[in-house]
Protein backbone atom coordinates (compact mmCIF):
# COMPACT_ATOMS: atom_id res chain seq x y z
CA UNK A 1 -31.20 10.31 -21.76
CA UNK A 2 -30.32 13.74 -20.79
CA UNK A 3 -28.61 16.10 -22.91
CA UNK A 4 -25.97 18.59 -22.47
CA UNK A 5 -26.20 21.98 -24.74
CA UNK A 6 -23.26 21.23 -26.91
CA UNK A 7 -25.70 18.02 -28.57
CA UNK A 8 -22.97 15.72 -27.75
CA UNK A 9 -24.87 13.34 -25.68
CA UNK A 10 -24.07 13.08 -21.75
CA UNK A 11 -20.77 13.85 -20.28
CA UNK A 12 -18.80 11.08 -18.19
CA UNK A 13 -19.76 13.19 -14.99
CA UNK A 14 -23.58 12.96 -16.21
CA UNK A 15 -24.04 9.61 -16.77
CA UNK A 16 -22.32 9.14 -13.15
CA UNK A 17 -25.32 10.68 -11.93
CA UNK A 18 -27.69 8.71 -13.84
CA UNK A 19 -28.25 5.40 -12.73
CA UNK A 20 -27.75 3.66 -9.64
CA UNK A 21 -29.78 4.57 -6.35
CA UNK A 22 -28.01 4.91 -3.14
CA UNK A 23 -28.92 4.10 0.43
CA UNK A 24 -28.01 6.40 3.23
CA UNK A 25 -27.23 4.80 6.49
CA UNK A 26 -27.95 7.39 8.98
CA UNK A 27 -31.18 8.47 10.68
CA UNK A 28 -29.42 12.05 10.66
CA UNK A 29 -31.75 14.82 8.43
CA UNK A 30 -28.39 16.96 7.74
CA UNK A 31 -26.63 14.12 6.23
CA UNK A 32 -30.21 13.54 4.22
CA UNK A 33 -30.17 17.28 3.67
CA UNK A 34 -26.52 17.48 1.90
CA UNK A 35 -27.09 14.73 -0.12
CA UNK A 36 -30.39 15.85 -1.22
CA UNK A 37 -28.46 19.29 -2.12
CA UNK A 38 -25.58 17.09 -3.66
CA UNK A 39 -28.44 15.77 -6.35
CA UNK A 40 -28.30 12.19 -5.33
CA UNK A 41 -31.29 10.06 -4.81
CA UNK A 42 -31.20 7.78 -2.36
CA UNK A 43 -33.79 5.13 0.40
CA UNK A 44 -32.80 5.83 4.11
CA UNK A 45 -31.69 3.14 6.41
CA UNK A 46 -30.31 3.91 9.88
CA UNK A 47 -27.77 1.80 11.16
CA UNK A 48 -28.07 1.15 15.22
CA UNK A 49 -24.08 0.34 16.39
CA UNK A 50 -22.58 1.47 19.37
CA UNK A 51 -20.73 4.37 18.97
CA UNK A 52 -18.46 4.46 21.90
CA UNK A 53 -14.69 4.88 21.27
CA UNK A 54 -12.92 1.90 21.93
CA UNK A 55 -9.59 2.13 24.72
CA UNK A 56 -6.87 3.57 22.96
CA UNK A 57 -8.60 4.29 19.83
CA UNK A 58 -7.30 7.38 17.71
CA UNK A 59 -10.31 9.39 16.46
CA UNK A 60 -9.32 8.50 12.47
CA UNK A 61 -9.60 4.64 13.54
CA UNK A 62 -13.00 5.37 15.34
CA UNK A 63 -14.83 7.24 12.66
CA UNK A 64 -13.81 4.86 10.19
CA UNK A 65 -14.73 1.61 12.29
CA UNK A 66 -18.21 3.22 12.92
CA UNK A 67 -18.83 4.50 9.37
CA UNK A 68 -17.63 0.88 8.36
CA UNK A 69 -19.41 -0.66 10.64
CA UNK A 70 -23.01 1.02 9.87
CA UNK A 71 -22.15 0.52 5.96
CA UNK A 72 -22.12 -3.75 6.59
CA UNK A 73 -25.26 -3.21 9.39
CA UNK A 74 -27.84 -2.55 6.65
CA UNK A 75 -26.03 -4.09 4.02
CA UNK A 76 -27.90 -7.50 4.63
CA UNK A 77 -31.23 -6.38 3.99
CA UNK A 78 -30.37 -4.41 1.08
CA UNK A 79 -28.46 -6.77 -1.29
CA UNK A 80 -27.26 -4.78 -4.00
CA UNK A 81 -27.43 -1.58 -3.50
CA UNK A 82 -24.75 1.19 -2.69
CA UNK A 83 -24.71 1.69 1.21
CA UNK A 84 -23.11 5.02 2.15
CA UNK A 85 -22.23 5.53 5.62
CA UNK A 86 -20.51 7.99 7.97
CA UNK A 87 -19.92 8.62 11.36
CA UNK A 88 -18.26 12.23 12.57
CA UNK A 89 -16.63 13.60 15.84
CA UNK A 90 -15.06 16.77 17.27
CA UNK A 91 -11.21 15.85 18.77
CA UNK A 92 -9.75 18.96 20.63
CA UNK A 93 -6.45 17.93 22.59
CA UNK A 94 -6.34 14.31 21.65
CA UNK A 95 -10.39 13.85 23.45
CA UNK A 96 -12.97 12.77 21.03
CA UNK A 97 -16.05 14.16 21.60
CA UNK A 98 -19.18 12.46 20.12
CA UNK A 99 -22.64 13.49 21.02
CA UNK A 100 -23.39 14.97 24.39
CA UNK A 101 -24.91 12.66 27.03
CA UNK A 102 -27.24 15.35 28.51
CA UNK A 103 -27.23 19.16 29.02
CA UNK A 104 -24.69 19.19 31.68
CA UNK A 105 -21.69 17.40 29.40
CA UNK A 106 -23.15 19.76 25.98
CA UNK A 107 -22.10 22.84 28.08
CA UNK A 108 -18.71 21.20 29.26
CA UNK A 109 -17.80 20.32 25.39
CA UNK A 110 -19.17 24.07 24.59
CA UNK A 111 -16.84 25.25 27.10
CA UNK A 112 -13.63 23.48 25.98
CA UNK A 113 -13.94 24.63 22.54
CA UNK A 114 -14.89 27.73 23.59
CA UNK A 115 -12.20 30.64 21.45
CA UNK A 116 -10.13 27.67 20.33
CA UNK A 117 -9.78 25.95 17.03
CA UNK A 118 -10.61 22.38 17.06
CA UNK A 119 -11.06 19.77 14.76
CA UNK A 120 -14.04 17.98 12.81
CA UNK A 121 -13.45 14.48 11.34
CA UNK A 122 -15.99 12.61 9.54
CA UNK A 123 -14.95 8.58 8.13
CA UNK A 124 -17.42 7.69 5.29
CA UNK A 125 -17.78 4.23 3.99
CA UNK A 126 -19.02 2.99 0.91
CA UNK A 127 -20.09 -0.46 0.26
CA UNK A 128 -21.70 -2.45 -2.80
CA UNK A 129 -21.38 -6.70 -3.16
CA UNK A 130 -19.22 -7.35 -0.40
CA UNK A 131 -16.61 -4.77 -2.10
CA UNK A 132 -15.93 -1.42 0.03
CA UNK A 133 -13.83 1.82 0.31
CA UNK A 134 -13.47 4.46 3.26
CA UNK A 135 -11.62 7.63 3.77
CA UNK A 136 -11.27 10.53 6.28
CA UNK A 137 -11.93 14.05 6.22
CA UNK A 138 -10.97 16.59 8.69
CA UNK A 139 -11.64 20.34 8.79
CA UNK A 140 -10.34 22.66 11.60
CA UNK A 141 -13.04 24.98 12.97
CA UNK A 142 -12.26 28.25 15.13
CA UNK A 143 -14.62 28.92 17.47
CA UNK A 144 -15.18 32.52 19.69
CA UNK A 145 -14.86 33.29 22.97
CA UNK A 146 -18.16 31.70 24.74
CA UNK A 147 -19.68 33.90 27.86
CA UNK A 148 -21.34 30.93 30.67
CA UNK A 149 -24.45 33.20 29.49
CA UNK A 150 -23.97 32.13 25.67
CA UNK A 151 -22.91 28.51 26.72
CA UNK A 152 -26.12 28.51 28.64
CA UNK A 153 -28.68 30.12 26.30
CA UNK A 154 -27.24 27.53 23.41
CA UNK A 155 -28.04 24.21 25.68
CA UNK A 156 -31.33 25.88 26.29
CA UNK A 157 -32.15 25.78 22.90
CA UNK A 158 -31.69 22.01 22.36
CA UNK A 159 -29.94 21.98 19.60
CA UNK A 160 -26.65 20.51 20.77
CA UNK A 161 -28.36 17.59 22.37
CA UNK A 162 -27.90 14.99 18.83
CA UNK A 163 -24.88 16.76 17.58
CA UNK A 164 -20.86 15.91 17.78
CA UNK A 165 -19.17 18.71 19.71
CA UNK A 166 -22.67 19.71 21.21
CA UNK A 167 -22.70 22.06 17.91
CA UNK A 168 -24.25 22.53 14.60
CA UNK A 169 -22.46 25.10 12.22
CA UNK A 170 -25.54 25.08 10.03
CA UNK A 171 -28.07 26.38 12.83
CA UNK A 172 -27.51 28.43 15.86
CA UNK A 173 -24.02 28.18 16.85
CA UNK A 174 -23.33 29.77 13.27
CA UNK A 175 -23.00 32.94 15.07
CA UNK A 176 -19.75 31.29 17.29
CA UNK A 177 -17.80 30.02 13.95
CA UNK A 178 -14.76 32.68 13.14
CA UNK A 179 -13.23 30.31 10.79
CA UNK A 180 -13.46 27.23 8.69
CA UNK A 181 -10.69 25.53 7.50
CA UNK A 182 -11.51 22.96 4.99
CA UNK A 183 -14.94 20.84 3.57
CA UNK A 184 -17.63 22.73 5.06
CA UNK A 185 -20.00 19.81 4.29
CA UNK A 186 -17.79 17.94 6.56
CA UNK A 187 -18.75 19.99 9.57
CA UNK A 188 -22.36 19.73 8.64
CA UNK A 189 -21.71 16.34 9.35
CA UNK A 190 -21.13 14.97 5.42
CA UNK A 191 -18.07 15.54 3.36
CA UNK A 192 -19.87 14.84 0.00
CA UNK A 193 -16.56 15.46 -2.34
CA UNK A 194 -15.18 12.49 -0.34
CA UNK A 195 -18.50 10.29 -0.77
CA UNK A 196 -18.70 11.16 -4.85
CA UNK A 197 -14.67 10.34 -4.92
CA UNK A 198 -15.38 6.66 -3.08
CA UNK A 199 -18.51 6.03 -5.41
CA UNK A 200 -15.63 6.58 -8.75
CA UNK A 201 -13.45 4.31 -6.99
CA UNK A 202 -16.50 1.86 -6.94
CA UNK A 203 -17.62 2.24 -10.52
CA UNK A 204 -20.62 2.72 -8.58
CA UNK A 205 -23.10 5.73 -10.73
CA UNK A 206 -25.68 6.89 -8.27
CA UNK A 207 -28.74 8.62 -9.62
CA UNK A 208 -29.60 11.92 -9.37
């Protein structure tokens, strides 16, 4: 049992952090990364769903019917354990925009956020025994002004080719970010407030 320094034993919080092992449902090492930086231990277990928006569908009901809909995809093989899943998109006027197709639609996403703010919205789904919560988090994210030479050098590099928005805040495209607004985890791709606030809900106490 750990101890804290007043020799009272574990708080609440601690013993949260204690116990249960959670799975991550995602193939993607940034969510892997923030959880790892979060404390949590956890078994990785990508989901494979189609992530296509559906006709019609808002942006909050597609994140949260994907990250729902990864959390019950592994859930069969791994009877009892906590399943935490998420799924995360850009929306700038009313478009979602997932991850890029190829090179050409990167640097058409890259240019329509280009010195605009846009926002980043993340559902994450928890699930233990058949019980499960979700929730949302959004964050608004300003980006420069983009030259075609900038737009072009980025797609060069790669990185926007597995990313929503054709962007990662955490690598290269750092240096077009003026502002965030909001969980900066989220952006990453993991709002981990949101996941620790659905595993109280739960009762569930991952380990750390």
């Amino acid at each position: 049992m750990r101890r804290g320094g007043s020799g009272r034993g574990p708080t609440a919080a601690q013993c949260i952090i204690d116990r249960v092992r959670l799975l991550l449902a995602s193939s993607s090492p940034r969510r892997a990364d923030l959880m790892t930086s979060a404390g949590f231990a956890f078994d990785v277990a990508p989901a494979d769903v189609d992530e296509r928006p559906l006709p019609g569908e808002t942006a909050e009901a597609h994140v949260i019917r994907l990250a729902t809909a990864k959390s019950r995809a592994v859930t069969p093989a791994h009877a009892g354990t906590a399943v935490v899943a998420a799924d995360t998109v850009v929306v700038i006027d009313g478009a979602i925009l997932g991850k890029p197709a190829d090179d050409d639609e990167a640097a058409a996403m890259l240019r329509m956020l280009s010195g605009r703010t846009h926002e980043v919205l993340t559902g994450v789904a928890v699930r233990r025994a058949g019980t499960e919560r979700s929730g949302i988090e959004c964050s608004r994210v300003t980006f420069a002004e983009l030259t075609a030479d900038e737009v072009a050098w980025y797609v060069a590099s790669g990185e926007p080719r597995d990313k929503a928005g054709a962007y990662g805040v955490q690598g290269l495209a750092a240096r077009f970010v003026e502002r965030v607004e909001g969980s900066c985890s989220n952006v990453v791709g993991l709002p981990i407030a949101l996941v620790y606030r659905l595993l109280h809900e739960l009762e569930i106490a991952p380990s750390g």
